[in-house]
Protein backbone atom coordinates (compact mmCIF):
# COMPACT_ATOMS: atom_id res chain seq x y z
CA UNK A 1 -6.00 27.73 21.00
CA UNK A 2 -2.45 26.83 21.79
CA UNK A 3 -3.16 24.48 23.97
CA UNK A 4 -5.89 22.62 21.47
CA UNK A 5 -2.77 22.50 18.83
CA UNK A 6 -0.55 20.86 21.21
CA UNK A 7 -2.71 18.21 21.91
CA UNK A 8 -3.24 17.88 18.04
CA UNK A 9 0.75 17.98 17.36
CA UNK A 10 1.12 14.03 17.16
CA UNK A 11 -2.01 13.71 15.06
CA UNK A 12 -0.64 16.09 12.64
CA UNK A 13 3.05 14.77 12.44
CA UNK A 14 1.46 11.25 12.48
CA UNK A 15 -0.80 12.52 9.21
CA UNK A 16 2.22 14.61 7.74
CA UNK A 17 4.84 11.76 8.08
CA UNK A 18 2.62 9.28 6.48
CA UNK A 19 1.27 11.23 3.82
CA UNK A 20 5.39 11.84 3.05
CA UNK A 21 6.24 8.39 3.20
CA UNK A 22 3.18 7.20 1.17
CA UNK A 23 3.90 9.46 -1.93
CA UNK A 24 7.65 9.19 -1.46
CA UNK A 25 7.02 5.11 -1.49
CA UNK A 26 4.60 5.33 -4.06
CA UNK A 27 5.76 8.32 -6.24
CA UNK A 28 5.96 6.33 -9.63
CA UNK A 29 2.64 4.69 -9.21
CA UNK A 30 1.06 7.89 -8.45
CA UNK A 31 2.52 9.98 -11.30
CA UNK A 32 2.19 7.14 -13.92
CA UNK A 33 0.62 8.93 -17.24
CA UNK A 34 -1.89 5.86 -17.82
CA UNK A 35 -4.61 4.94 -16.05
CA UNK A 36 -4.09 2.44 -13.17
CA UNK A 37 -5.81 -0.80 -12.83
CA UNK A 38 -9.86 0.18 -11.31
CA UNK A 39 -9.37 3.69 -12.78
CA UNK A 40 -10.18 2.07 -16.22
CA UNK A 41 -13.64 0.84 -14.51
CA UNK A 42 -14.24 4.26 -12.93
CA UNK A 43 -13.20 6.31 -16.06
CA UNK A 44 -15.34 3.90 -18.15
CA UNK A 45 -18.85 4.85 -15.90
CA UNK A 46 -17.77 8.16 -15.94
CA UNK A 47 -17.95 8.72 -20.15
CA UNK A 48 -20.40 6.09 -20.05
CA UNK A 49 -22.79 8.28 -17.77
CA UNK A 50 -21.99 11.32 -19.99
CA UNK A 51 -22.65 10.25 -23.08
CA UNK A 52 -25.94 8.41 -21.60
CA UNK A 53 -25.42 4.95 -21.13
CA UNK A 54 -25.78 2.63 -18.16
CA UNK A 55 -22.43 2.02 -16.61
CA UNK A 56 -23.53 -1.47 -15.11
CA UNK A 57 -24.10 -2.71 -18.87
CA UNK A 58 -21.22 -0.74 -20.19
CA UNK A 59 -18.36 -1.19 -17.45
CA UNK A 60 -17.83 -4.53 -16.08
CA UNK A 61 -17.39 -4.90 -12.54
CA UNK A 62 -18.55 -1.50 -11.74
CA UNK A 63 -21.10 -2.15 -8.72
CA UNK A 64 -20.90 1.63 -7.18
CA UNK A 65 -23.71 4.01 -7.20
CA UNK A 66 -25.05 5.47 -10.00
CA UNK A 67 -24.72 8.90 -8.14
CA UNK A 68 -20.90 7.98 -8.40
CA UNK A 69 -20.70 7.60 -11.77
CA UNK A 70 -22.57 10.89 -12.41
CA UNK A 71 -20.54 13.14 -9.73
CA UNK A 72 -17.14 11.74 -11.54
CA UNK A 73 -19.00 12.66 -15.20
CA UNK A 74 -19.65 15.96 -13.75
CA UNK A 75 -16.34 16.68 -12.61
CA UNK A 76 -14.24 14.72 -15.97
CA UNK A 77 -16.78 17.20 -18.01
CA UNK A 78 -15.51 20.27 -15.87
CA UNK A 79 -11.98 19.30 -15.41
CA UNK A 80 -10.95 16.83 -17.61
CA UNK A 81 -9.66 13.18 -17.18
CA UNK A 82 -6.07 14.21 -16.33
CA UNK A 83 -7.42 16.32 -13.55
CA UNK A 84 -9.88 13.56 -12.53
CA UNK A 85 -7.39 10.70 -12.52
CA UNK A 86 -5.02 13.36 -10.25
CA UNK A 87 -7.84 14.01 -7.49
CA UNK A 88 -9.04 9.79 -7.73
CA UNK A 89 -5.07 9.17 -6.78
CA UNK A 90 -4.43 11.99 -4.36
CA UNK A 91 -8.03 11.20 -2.45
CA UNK A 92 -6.20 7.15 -2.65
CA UNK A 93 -3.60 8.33 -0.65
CA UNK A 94 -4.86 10.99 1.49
CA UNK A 95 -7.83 8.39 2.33
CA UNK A 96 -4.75 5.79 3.83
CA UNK A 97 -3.11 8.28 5.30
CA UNK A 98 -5.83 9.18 7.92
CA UNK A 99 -6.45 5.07 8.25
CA UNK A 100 -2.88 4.94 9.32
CA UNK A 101 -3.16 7.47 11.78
CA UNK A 102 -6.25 6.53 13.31
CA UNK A 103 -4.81 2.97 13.60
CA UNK A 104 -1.44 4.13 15.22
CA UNK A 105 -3.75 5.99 17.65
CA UNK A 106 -5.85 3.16 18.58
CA UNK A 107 -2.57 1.73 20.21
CA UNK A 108 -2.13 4.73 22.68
CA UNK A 109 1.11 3.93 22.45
CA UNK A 110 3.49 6.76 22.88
CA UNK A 111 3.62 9.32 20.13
CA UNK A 112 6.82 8.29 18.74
CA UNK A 113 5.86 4.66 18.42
CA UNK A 114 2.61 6.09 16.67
CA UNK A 115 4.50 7.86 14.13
CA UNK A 116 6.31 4.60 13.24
CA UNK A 117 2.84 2.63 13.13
CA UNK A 118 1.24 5.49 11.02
CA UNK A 119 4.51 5.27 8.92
CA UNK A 120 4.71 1.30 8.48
CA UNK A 121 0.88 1.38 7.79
CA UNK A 122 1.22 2.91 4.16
CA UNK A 123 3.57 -0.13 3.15
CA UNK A 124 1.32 -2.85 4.45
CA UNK A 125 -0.04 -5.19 1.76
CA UNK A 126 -3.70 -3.56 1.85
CA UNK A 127 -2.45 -0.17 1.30
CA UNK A 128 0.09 -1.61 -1.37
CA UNK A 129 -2.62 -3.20 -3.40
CA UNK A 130 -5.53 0.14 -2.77
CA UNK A 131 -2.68 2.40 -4.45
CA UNK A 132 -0.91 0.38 -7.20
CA UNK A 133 -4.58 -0.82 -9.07
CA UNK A 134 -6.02 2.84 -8.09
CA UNK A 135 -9.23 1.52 -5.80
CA UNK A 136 -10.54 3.93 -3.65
CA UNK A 137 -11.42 1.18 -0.98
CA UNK A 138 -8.45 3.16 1.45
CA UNK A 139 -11.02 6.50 0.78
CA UNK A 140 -14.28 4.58 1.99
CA UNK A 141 -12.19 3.11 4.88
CA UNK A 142 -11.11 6.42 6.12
CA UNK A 143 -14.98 8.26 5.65
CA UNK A 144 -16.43 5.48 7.81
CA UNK A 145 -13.88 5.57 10.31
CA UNK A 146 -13.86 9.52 11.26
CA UNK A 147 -17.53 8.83 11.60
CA UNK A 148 -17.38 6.18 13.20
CA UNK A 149 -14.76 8.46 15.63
CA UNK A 150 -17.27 11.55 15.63
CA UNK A 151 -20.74 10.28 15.82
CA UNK A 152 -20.63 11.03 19.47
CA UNK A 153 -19.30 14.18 19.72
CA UNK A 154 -19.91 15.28 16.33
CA UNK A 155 -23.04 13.69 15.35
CA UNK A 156 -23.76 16.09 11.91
CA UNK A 157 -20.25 15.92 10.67
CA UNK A 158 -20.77 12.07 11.32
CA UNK A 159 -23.24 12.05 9.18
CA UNK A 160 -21.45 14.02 6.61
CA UNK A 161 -18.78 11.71 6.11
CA UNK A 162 -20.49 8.17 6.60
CA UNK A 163 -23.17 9.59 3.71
CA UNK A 164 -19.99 10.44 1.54
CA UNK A 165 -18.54 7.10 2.32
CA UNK A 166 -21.57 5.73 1.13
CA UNK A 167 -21.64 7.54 -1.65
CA UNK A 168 -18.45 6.89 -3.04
CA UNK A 169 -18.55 2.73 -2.36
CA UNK A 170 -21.25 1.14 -0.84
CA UNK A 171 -19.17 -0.88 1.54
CA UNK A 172 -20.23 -0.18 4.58
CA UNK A 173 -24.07 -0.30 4.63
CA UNK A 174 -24.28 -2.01 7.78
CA UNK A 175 -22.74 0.78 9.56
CA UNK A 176 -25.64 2.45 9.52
CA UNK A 177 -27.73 -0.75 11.21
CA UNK A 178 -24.63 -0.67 13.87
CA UNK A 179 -25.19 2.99 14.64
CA UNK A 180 -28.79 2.81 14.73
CA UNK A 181 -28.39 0.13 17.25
CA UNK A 182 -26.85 2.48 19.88
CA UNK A 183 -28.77 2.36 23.45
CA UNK A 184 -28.82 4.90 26.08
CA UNK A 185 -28.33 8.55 26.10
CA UNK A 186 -26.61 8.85 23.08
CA UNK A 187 -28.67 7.04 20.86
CA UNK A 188 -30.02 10.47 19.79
CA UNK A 189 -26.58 11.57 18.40
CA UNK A 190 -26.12 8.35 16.91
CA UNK A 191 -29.79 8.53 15.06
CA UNK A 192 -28.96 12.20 13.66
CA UNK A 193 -25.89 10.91 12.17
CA UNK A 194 -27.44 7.83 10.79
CA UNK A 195 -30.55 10.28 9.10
CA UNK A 196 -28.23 12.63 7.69
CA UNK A 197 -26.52 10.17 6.34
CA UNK A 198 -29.26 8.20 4.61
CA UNK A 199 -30.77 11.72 3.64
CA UNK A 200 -27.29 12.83 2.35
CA UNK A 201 -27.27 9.41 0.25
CA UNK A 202 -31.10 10.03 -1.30
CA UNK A 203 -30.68 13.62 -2.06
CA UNK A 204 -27.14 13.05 -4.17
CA UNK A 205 -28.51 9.96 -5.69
CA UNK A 206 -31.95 11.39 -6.44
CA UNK A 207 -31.05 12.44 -10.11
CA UNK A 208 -30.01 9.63 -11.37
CA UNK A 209 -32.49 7.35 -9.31
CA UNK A 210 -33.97 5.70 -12.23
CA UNK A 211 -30.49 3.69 -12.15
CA UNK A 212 -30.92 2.68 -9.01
CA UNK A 213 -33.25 0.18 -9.33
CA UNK A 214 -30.91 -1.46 -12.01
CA UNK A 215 -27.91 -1.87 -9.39
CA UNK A 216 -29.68 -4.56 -7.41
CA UNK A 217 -30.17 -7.58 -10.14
CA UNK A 218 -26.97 -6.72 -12.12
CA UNK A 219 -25.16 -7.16 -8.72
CA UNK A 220 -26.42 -10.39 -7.64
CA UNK A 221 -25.86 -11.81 -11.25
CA UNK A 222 -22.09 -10.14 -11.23
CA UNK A 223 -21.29 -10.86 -7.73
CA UNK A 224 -20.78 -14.26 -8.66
CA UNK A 225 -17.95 -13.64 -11.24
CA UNK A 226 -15.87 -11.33 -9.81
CA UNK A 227 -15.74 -12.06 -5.51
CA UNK A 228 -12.96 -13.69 -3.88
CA UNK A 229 -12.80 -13.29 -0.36
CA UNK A 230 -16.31 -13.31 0.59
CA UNK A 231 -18.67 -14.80 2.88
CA UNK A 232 -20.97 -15.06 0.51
CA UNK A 233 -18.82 -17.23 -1.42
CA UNK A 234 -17.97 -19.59 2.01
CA UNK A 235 -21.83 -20.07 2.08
CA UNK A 236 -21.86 -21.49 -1.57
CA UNK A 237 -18.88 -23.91 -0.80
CA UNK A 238 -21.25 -25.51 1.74
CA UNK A 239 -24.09 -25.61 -0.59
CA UNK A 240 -26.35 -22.76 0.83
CA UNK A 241 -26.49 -20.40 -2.00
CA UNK A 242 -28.06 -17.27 0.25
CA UNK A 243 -28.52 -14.01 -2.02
CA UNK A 244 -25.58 -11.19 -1.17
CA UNK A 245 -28.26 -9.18 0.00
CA UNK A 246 -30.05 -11.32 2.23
CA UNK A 247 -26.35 -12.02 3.73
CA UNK A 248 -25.89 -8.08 4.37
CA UNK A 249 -28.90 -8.19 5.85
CA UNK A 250 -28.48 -10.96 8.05
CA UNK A 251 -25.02 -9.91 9.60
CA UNK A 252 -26.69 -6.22 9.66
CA UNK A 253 -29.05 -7.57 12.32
CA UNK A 254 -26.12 -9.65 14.22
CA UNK A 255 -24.20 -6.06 14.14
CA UNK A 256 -27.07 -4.41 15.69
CA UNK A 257 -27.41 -6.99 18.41
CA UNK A 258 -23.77 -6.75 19.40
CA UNK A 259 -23.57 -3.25 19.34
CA UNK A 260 -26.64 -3.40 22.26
CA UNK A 261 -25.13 -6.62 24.14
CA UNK A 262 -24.06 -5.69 27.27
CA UNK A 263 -23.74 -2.44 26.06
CA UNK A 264 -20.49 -0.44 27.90
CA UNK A 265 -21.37 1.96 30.78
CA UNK A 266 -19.07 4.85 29.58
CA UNK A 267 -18.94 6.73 26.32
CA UNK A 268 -15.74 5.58 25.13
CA UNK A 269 -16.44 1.92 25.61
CA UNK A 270 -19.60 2.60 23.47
CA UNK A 271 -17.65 4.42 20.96
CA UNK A 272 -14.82 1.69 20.61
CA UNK A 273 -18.14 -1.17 20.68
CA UNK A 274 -19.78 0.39 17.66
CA UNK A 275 -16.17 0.78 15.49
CA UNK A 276 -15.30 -2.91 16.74
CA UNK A 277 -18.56 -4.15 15.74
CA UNK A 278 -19.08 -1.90 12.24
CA UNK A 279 -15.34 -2.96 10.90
CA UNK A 280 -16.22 -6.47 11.39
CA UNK A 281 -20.03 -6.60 10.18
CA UNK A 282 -18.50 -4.86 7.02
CA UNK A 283 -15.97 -7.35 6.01
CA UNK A 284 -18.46 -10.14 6.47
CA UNK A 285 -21.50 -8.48 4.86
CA UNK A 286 -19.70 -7.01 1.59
CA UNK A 287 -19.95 -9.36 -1.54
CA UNK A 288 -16.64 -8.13 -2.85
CA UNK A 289 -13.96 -8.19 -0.79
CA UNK A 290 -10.49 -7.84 -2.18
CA UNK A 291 -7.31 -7.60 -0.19
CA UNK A 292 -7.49 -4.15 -0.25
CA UNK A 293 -10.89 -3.88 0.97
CA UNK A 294 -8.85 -4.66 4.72
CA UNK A 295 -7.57 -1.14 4.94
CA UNK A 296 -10.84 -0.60 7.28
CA UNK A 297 -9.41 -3.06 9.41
CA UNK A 298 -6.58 -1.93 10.34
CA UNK A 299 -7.51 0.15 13.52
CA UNK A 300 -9.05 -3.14 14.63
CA UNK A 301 -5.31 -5.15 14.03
CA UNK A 302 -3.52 -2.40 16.05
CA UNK A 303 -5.58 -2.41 18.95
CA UNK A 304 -5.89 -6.28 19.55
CA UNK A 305 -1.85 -6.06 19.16
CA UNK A 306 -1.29 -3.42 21.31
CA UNK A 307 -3.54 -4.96 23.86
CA UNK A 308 -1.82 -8.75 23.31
CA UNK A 309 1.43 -6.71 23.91
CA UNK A 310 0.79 -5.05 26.75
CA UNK A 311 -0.70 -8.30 28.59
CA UNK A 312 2.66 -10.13 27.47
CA UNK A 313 5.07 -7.24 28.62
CA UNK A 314 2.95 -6.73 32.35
CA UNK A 315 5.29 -7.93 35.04
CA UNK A 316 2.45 -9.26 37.26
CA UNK A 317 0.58 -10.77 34.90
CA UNK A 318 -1.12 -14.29 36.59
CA UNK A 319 -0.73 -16.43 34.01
CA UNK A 320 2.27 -15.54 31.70
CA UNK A 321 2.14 -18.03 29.51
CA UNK A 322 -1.79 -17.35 28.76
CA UNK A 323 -0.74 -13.68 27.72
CA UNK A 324 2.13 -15.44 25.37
CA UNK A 325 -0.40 -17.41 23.64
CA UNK A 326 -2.56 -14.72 23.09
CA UNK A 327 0.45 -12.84 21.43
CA UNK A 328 1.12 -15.75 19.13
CA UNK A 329 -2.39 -15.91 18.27
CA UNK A 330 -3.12 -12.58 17.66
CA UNK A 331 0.05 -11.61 15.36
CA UNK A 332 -1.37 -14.61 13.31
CA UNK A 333 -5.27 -13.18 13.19
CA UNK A 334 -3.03 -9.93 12.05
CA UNK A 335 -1.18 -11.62 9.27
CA UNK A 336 -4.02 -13.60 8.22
CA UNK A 337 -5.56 -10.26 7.26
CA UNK A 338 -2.95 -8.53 5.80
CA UNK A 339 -1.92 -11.84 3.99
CA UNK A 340 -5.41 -12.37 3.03
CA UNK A 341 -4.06 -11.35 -1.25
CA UNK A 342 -2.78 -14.56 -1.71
CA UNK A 343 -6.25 -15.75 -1.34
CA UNK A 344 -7.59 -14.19 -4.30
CA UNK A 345 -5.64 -16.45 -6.30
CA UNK A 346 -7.42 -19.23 -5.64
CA UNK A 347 -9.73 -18.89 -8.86
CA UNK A 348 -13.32 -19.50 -9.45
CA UNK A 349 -13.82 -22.92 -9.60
CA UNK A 350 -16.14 -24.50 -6.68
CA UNK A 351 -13.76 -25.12 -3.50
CA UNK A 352 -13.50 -27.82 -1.09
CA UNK A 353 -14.34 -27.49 2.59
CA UNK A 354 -10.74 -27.50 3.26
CA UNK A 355 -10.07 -25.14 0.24
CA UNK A 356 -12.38 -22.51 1.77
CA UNK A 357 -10.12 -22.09 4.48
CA UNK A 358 -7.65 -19.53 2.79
CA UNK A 359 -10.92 -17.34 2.26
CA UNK A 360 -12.30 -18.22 5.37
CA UNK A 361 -9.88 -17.30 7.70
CA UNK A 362 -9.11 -13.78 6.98
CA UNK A 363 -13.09 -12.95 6.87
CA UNK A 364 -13.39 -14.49 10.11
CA UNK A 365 -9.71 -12.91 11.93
CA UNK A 366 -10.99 -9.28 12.27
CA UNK A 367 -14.41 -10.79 14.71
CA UNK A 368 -12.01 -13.39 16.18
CA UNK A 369 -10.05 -10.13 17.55
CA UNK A 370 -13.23 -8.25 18.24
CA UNK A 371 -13.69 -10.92 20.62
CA UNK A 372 -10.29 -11.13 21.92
CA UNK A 373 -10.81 -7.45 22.93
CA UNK A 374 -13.77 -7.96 24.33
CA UNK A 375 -12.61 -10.21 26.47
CA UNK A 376 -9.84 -8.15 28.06
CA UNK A 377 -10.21 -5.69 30.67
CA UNK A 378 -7.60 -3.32 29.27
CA UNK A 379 -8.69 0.01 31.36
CA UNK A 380 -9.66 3.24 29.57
CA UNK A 381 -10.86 2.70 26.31
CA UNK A 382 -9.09 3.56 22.65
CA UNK A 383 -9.69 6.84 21.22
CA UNK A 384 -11.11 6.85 18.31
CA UNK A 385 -10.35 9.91 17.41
C-alpha cells in the first residue's frame, strides 16, 4: 500500500498543483454570479427539457445529446441553477486538470519538470478559452483520455468513462471505431470497453430517445452556421460539400486502419498507437471544432516535444542538424494548435484556397506529429496513465 502511494506521489502533486494554480488563475471567472458564455446554451436545454420542449429548436447551437439535456434538467430540478452552474464550472476545471497531468506525464520527464508542464498547461490558450466561456470540451477531453489510458488494464472502467464522455459531448465518436480496431490479444479488453460504452450511451439516452432521431438533420443544417475550424469546412472551400457525418465516418475508417497498421509488438506501443491515433481522428472528424476543443490534444503536443527535445539534446546523435529541424518544426505544429483561436476569426464567408490555410493547419498539426512520432524510435513507450 505504501509502496503503490509512492509511485502515485507525482501524479497526485502534479493533479493538486494544477488544480491550485487553475482556480487561483481563474478564481474570478469561476466565482462570477452570471452565467458564462456556453452555460447560457446548456442552462437554456436544461429548462427547455423541463418544461417539455426540444432544446435543438429552442437553444441555438446546442448539438449535445438529448440525454444531456435531460440529466442537467434532472439535476437544475433537484439542486437548482446556482448549484448546477457550480458543479458545470468545478467539473471545467477538474476535467483540465487531469488533461494537464496526463500530458506532463506523457513527457516522462522527471517529476519536477512534470509538475511545471501540468502547471503551465492550465494557462495555455485551450484551457484559457474552455474556462472563461464555461465549455465543458476540457471534461470530454479528460473522460476519453483515462480511457483511452485504462482500456488495457482496466477495460470496464474504460468503458465507464469513454460512455460518460460520450454522453456529455459527442466529440469523440470515432474513439470507439479506433478501439474496436485493436488486433491481437487484447482486442478482447478493448471490445468490452467499447460495448460498455455504447451500452452505457443507449441505456442513459433511452428515455429521451424519441429526440434522438431529431439531432441528426438539425445538425447537418446548423453545422454550417456555427463551425470554424473544421475539416468539414476545408472540404467546402474546395467545392466538395461531403455531409459532417459521412466525414466522421470516413476518418472513422482511416482511424481504424491506423490503429491495425503495423500494429506495435508490446502493450504499451499499442496503448500509445490507439491514443495517437483517437486524438487525431477526433479533431478531424468533429464538425465543430473551436480552439478549445484542442485540450484533447495536448498529451499528443507534449510527447512529440519531449521526443524532438530529447533527439536535439542526445550527444551522439548522427545527424544534428536533422534533430534541430525537427525541433523547429515541431514547436511550430505545437503553436499552430494552441494558436489555432485566432482562426476562428476568420468569419463565415466562403474562403480562398490560400485563406483555408489558417483552418487548415492546426486540423492537420496534431496527425503531422502523430507521424513525427511514429517515425522515431524513442525506446519504451509513454505511459498513458
Amino acid at each position: 500500500m505504501i509502496w503503490r502511494l509512492r509511485a502515485m506521489a507525482p501524479t497526485l502533486i502534479s493533479a493538486a498543483l494544477a488544480l491550485a494554480a487553475g482556480w487561483l488563475g481563474w478564481r474570478s471567472v469561476l466565482s462570477a454570479a452570471r452565467p458564462l458564455g456556453d452555460e447560457h446554451v446548456y442552462l437554456c436545454a436544461f429548462a427547455a427539457t423541463r418544461n417539455g420542449l426540444d432544446p435543438y429548436l429552442s437553444c441555438p447551437g446546442f448539438f449535445y445529446l438529448p440525454a444531456f439535456a435531460g440529466l442537467g434538467a434532472l439535476a437544475e430540478r433537484l439542486l437548482g441553477e446556482p448549484a448546477v452552474r457550480a458543479i458545470l464550472r468545478g467539473c471545467i476545471l477538474g476535467g483540465s486538470a487531469v488533461v494537464a497531468v496526463i500530458a506532463a506525464a506523457w513527457t516522462r520527464w522527471p517529476a519536477r519538470a512534470q509538475f511545471a508542464v501540468a502547471v503551465a498547461c492550465m494557462f495555455l490558450p485551450p484551457v484559457a478559452e474552455g474556462i472563461e466561456v464555461g465549455n465543458l470540451s476540457p471534461v470530454v477531453a479528460a473522460l476519453t483520455l483515462l480511457a483511452l489510458s485504462t482500456w488495457s488494464s482496466l477495460p470496464v472502467l474504460a468503458g465507464l468513462l469513454l460512455g460518460a464522455g460520450l454522453l456529455v459531448k459527442p466529440l469523440a465518436v470515432v474513439v470507439v471505431f479506433a478501439m474496436a480496431a485493436v488486433p491481437g490479444r487484447e482486442r478482447r479488453r478493448a471490445w468490452l470497453a467499447v460495448s460498455i460504452a455504447v451500452v452505457l450511451v443507449g441505456l442513459v439516452s433511452w428515455p429521451w430517445r424519441d429526440r434522438l432521431t431529431a439531432l441528426p438533420s438539425f445538425a447537418e443544417v446548423q453545422v454550417q452556421a456555427h463551425h470554424r475550424i473544421a475539416l468539414v469546412r476545408v472540404l467546402s472551400t474546395f467545392g466538395l460539400r461531403i455531409p459532417p457525418a459521412l466525414v466522421a465516418g470516413l476518418v472513422a475508417v482511416l482511424a481504424a486502419l491506423a490503429v491495425r497498421w503495423r500494429a506495435p509488438a508490446r502493450s504499451e506501443g499499442r496503448v500509445q498507437r490507439v491514443g495517437t491515433v483517437a486524438i487525431c481522428a477526433s479533431l478531424l472528424a468533429t464538425p465543430v471544432v473551436w480552439n478549445h476543443t484542442f485540450v484533447l490534444a495536448f498529451p499528443l503536443l507534449a510527447l512529440a516535444l519531449a521526443v524532438a527535445l530529447r533527439a536535439a539534446r542526445e550527444p551522439h546523435a548522427i545527424d544534428r542538424k536533422r534533430s534541430l529541424l525537427d525541433l523547429l518544426l515541431v514547436i511550430i505544429g505545437v503553436l499552430l494548435v494552441l494558436g489555432s483561436n485566432a482562426s476562428g476569426d476568420l468569419g463565415l464567408e466562403p474562403l480562398s484556397t490560400v485563406g483555408v490555410l489558417p483552418i487548415l493547419l492546426p486540423l492537420l498539426a496534431p496527425s503531422a506529429l502523430a507521424l513525427y512520432l511514429g517515425t522515431r524510435d524513442h525506446g519504451a513507450r509513454a505511459d498513458m496513465s
